[in-house]
PDB file of N, CA and C in Angstrom:
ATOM      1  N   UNK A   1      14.046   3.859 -16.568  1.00  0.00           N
ATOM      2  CA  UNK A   1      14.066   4.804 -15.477  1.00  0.00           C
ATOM      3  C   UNK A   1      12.649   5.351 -15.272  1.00  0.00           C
ATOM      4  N   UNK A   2      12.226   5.517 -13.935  1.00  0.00           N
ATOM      5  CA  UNK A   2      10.793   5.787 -13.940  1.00  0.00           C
ATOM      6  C   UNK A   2      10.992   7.282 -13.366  1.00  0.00           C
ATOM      7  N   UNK A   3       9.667   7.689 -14.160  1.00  0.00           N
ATOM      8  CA  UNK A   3       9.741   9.546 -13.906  1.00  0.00           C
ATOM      9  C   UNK A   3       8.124   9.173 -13.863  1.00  0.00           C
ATOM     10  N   UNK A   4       7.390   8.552 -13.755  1.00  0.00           N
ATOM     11  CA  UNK A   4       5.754   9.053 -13.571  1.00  0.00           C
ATOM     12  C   UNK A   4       5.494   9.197 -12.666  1.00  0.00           C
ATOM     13  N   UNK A   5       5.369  10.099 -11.710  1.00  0.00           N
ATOM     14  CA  UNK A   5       4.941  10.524 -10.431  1.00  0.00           C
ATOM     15  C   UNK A   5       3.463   9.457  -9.720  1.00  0.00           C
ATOM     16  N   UNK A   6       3.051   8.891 -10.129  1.00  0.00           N
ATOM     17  CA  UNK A   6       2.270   7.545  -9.652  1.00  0.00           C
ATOM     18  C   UNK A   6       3.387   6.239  -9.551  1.00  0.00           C
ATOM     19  N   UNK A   7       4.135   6.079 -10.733  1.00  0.00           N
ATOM     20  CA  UNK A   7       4.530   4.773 -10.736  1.00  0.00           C
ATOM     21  C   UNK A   7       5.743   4.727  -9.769  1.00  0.00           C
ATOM     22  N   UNK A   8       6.192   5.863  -9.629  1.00  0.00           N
ATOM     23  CA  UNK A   8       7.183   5.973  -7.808  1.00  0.00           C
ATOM     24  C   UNK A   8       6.756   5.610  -6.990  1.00  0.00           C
ATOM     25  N   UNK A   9       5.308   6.746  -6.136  1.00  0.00           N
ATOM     26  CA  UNK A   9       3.983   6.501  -5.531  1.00  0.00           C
ATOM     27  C   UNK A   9       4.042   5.104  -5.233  1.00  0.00           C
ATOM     28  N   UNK A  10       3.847   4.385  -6.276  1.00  0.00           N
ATOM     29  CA  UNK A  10       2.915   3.420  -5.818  1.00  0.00           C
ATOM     30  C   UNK A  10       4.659   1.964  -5.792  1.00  0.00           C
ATOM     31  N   UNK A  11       5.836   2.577  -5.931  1.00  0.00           N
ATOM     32  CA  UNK A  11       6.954   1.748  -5.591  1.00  0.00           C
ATOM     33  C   UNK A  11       6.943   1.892  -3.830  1.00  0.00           C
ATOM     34  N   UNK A  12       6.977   2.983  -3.700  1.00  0.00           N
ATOM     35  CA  UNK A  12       7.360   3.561  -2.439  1.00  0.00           C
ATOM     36  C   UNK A  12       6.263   2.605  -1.373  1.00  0.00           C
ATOM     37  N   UNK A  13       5.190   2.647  -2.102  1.00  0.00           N
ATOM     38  CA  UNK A  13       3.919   2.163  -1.218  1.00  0.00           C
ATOM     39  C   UNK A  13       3.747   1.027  -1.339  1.00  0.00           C
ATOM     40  N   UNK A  14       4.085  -0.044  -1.775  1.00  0.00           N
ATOM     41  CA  UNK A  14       4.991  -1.290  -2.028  1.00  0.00           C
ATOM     42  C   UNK A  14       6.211  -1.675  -0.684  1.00  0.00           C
ATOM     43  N   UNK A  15       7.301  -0.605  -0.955  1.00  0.00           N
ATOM     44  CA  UNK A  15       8.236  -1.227   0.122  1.00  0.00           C
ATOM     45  C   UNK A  15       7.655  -0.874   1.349  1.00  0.00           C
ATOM     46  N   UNK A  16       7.071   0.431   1.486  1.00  0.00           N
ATOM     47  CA  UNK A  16       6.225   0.312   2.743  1.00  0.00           C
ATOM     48  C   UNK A  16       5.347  -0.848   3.296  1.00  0.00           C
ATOM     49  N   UNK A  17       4.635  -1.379   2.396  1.00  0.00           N
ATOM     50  CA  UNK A  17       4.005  -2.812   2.833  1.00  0.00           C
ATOM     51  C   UNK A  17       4.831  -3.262   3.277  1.00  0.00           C
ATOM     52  N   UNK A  18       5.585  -4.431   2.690  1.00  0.00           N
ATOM     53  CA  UNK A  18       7.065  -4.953   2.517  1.00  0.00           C
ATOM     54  C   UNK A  18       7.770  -4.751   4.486  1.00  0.00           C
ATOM     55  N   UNK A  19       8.136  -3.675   4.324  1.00  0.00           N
ATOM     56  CA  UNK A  19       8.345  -2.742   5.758  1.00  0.00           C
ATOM     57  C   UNK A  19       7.919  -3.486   7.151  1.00  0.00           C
ATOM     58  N   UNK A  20       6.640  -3.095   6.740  1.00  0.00           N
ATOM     59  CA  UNK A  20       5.601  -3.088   7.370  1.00  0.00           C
ATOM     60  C   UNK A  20       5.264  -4.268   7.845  1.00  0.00           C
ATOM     61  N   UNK A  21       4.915  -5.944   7.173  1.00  0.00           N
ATOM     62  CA  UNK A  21       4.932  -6.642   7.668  1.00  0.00           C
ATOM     63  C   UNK A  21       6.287  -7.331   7.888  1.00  0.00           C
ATOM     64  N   UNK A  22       7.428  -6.964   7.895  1.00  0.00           N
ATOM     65  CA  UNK A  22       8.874  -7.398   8.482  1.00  0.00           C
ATOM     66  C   UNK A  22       8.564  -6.980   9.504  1.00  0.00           C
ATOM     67  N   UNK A  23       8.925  -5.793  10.054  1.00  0.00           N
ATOM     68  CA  UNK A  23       8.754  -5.190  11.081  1.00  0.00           C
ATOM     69  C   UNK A  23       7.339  -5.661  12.475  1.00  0.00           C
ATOM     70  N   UNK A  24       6.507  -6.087  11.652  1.00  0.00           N
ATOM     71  CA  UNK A  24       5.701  -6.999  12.411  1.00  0.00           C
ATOM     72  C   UNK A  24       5.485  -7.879  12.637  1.00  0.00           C
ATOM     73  N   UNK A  25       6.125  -8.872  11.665  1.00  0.00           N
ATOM     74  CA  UNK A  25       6.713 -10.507  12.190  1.00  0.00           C
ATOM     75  C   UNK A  25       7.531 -10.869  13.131  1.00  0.00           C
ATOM     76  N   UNK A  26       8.343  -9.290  12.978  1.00  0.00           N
ATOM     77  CA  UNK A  26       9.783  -9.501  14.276  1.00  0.00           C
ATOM     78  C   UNK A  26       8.853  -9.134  15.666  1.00  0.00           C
ATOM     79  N   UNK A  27       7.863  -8.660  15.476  1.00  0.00           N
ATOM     80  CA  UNK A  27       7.259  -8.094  16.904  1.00  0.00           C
ATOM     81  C   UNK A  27       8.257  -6.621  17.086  1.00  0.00           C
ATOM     82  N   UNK A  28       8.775  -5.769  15.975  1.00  0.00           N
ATOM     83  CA  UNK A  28       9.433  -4.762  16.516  1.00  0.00           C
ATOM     84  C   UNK A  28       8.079  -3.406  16.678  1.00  0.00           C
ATOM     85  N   UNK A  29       6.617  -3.321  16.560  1.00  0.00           N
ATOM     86  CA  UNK A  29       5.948  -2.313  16.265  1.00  0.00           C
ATOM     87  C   UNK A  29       4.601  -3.286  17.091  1.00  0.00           C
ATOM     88  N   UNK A  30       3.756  -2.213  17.764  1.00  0.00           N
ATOM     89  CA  UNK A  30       2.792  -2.853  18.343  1.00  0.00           C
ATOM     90  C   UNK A  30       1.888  -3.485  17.518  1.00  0.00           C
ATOM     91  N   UNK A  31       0.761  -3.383  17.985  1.00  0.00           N
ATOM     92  CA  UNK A  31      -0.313  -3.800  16.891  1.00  0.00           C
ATOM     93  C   UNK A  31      -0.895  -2.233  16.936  1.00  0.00           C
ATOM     94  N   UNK A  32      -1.258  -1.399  17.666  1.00  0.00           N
ATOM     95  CA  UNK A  32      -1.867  -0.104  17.643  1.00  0.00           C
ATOM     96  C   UNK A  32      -0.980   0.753  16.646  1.00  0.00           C
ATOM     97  N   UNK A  33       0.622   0.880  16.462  1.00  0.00           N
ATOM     98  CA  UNK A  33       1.429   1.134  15.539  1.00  0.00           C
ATOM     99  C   UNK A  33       1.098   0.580  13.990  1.00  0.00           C
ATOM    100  N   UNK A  34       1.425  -0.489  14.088  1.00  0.00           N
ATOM    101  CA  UNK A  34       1.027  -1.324  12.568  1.00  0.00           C
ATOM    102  C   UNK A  34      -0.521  -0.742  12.004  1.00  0.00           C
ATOM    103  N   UNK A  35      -1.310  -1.105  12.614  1.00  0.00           N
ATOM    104  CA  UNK A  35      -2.749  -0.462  12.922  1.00  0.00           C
ATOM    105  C   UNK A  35      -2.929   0.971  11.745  1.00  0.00           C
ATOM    106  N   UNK A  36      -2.101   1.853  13.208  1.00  0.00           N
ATOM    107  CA  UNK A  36      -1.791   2.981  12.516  1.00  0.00           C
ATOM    108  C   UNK A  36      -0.820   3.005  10.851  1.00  0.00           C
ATOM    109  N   UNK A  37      -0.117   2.556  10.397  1.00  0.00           N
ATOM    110  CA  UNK A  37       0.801   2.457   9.122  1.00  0.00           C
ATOM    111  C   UNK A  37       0.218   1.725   8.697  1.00  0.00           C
ATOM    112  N   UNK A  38      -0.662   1.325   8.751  1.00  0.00           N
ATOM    113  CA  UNK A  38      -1.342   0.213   7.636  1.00  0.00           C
ATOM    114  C   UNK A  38      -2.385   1.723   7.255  1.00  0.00           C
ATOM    115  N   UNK A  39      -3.190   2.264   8.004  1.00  0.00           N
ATOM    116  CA  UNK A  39      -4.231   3.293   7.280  1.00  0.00           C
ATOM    117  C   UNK A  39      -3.466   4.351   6.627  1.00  0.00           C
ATOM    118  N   UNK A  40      -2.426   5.098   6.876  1.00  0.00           N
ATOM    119  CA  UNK A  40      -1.419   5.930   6.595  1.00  0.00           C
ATOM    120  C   UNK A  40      -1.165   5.246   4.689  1.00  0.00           C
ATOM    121  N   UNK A  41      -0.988   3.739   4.587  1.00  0.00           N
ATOM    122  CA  UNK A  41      -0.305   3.348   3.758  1.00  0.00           C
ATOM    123  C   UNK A  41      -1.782   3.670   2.937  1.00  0.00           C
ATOM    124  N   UNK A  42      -2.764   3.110   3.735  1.00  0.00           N
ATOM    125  CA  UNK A  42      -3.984   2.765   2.996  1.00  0.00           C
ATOM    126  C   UNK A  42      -4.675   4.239   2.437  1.00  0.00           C
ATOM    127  N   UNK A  43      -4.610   5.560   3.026  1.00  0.00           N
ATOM    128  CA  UNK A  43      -4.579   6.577   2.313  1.00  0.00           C
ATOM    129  C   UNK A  43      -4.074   6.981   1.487  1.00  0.00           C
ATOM    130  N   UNK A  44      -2.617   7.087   1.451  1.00  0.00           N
ATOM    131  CA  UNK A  44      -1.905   7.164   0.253  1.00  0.00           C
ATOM    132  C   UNK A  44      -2.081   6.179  -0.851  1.00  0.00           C
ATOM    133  N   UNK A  45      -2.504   5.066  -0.770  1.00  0.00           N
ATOM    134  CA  UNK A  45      -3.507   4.437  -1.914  1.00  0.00           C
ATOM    135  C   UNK A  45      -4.422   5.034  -2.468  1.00  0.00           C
ATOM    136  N   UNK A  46      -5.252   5.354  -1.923  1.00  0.00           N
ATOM    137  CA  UNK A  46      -6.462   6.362  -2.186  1.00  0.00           C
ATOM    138  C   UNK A  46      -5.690   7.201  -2.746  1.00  0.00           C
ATOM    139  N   UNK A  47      -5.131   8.142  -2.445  1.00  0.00           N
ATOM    140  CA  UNK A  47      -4.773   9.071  -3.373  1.00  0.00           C
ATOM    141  C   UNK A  47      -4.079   9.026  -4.888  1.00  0.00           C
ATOM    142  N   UNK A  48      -3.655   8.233  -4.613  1.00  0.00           N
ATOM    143  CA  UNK A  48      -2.732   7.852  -6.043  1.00  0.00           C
ATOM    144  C   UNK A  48      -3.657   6.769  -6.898  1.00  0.00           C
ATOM    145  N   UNK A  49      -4.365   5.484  -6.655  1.00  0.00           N
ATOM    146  CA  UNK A  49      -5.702   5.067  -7.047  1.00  0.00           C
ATOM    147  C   UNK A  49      -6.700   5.532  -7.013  1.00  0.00           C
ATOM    148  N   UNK A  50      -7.494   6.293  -6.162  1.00  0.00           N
ATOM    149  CA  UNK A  50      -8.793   6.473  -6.190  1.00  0.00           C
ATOM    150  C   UNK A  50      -9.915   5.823  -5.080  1.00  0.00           C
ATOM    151  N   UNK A  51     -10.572   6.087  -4.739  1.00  0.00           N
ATOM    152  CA  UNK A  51     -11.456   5.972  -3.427  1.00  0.00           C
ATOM    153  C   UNK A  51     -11.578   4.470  -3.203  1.00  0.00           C
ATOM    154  N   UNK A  52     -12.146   3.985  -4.296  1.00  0.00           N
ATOM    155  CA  UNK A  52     -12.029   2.439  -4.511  1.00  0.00           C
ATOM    156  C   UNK A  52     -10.727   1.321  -4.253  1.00  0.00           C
ATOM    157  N   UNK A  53      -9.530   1.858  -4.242  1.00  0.00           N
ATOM    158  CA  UNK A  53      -8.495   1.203  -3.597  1.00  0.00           C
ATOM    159  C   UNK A  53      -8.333   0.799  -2.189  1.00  0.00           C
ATOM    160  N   UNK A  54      -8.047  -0.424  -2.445  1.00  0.00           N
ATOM    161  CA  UNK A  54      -8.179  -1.777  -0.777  1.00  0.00           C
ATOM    162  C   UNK A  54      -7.145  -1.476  -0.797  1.00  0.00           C
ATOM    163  N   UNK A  55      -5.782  -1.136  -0.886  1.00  0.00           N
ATOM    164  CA  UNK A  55      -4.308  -1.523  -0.735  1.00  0.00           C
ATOM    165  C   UNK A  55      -3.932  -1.031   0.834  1.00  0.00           C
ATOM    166  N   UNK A  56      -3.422  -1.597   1.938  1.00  0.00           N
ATOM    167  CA  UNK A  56      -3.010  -2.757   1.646  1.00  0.00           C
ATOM    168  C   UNK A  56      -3.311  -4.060   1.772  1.00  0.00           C
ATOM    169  N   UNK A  57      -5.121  -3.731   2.449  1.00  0.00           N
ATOM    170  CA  UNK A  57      -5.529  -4.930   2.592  1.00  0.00           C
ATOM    171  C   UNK A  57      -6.127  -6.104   2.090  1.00  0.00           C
ATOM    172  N   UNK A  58      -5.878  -5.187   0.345  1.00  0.00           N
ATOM    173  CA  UNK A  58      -6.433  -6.073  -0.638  1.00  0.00           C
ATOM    174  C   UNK A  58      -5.319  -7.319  -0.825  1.00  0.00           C
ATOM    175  N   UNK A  59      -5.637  -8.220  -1.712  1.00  0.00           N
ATOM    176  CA  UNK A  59      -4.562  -9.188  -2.323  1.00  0.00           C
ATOM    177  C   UNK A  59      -3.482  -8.860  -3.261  1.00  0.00           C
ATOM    178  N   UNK A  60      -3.674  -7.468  -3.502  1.00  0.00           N
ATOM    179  CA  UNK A  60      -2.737  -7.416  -4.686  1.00  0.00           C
ATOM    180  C   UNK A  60      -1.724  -7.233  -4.418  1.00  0.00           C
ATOM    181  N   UNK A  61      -0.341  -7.484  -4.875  1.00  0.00           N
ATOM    182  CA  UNK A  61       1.033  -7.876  -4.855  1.00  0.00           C
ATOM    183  C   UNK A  61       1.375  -6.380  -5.023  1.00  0.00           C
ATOM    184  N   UNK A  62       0.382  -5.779  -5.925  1.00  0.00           N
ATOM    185  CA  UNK A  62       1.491  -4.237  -6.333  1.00  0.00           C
ATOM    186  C   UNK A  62       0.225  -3.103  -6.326  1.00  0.00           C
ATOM    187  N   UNK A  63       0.589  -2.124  -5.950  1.00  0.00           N
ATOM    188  CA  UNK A  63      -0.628  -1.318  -5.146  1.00  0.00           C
ATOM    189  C   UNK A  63      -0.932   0.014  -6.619  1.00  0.00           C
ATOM    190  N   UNK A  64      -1.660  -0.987  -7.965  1.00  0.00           N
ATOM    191  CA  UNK A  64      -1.914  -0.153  -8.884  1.00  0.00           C
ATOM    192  C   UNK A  64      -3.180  -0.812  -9.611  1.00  0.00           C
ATOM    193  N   UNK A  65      -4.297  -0.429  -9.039  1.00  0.00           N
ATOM    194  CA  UNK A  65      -5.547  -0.700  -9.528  1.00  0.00           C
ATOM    195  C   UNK A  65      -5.887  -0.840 -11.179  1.00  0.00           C
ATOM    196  N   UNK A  66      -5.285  -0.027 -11.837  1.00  0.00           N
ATOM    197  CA  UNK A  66      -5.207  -0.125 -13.101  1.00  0.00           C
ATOM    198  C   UNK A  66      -5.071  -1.105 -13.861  1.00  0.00           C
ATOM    199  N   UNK A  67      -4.221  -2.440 -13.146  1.00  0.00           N
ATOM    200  CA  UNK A  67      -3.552  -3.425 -13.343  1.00  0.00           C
ATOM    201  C   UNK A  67      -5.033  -4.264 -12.845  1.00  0.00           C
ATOM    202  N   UNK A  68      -6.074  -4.157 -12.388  1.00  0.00           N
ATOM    203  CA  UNK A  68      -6.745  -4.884 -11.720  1.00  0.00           C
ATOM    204  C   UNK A  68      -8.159  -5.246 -12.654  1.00  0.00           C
ATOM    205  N   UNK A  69      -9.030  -5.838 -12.336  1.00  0.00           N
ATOM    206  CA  UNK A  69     -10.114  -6.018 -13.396  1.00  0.00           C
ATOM    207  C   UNK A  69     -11.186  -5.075 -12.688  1.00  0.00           C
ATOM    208  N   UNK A  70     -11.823  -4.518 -13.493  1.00  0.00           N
ATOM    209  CA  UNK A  70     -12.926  -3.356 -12.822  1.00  0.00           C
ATOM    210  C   UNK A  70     -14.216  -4.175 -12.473  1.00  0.00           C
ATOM    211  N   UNK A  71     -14.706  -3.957 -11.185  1.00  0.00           N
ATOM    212  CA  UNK A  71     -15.860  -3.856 -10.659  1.00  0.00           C
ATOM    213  C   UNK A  71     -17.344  -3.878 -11.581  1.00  0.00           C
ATOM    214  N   UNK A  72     -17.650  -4.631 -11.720  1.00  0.00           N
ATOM    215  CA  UNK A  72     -19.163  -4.777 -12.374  1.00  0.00           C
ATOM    216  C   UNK A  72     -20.416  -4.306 -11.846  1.00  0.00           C
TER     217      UNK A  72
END
């Protein structure tokens, strides 16, 4: 059972991706919409990662930097 207030965070911000490109394969959301929920998603990355988080336009499958290899 998860209780860490990040590891919700960053579930939630997951199905939002998820969401997000369904909803835009069907053509149900413009592109100025998507646009918009993609930066929305992409802030709340930032907050829960840190300034340095691409999500969602990075590659990663699951939106937790920690999991990622650090920057040289």
């Amino acid at each position: 059972m998860m209780k860490d207030p990040k590891q919700i965070a960053r579930v939630c911000l997951q199905a939002a991706r998820v969401d997000l490109e369904a909803h835009a394969a069907c053509g149900l959301i413009t592109a100025d919409d998507e646009f918009g929920l993609r930066y929305k998603i992409a802030v709340q990355a930032c907050d829960v990662n840190g300034d340095d988080c691409q999500f969602p336009s990075c590659g990663c499958p699951w939106p937790d930097c920690s999991r990622q290899a650090r920057k040289q």
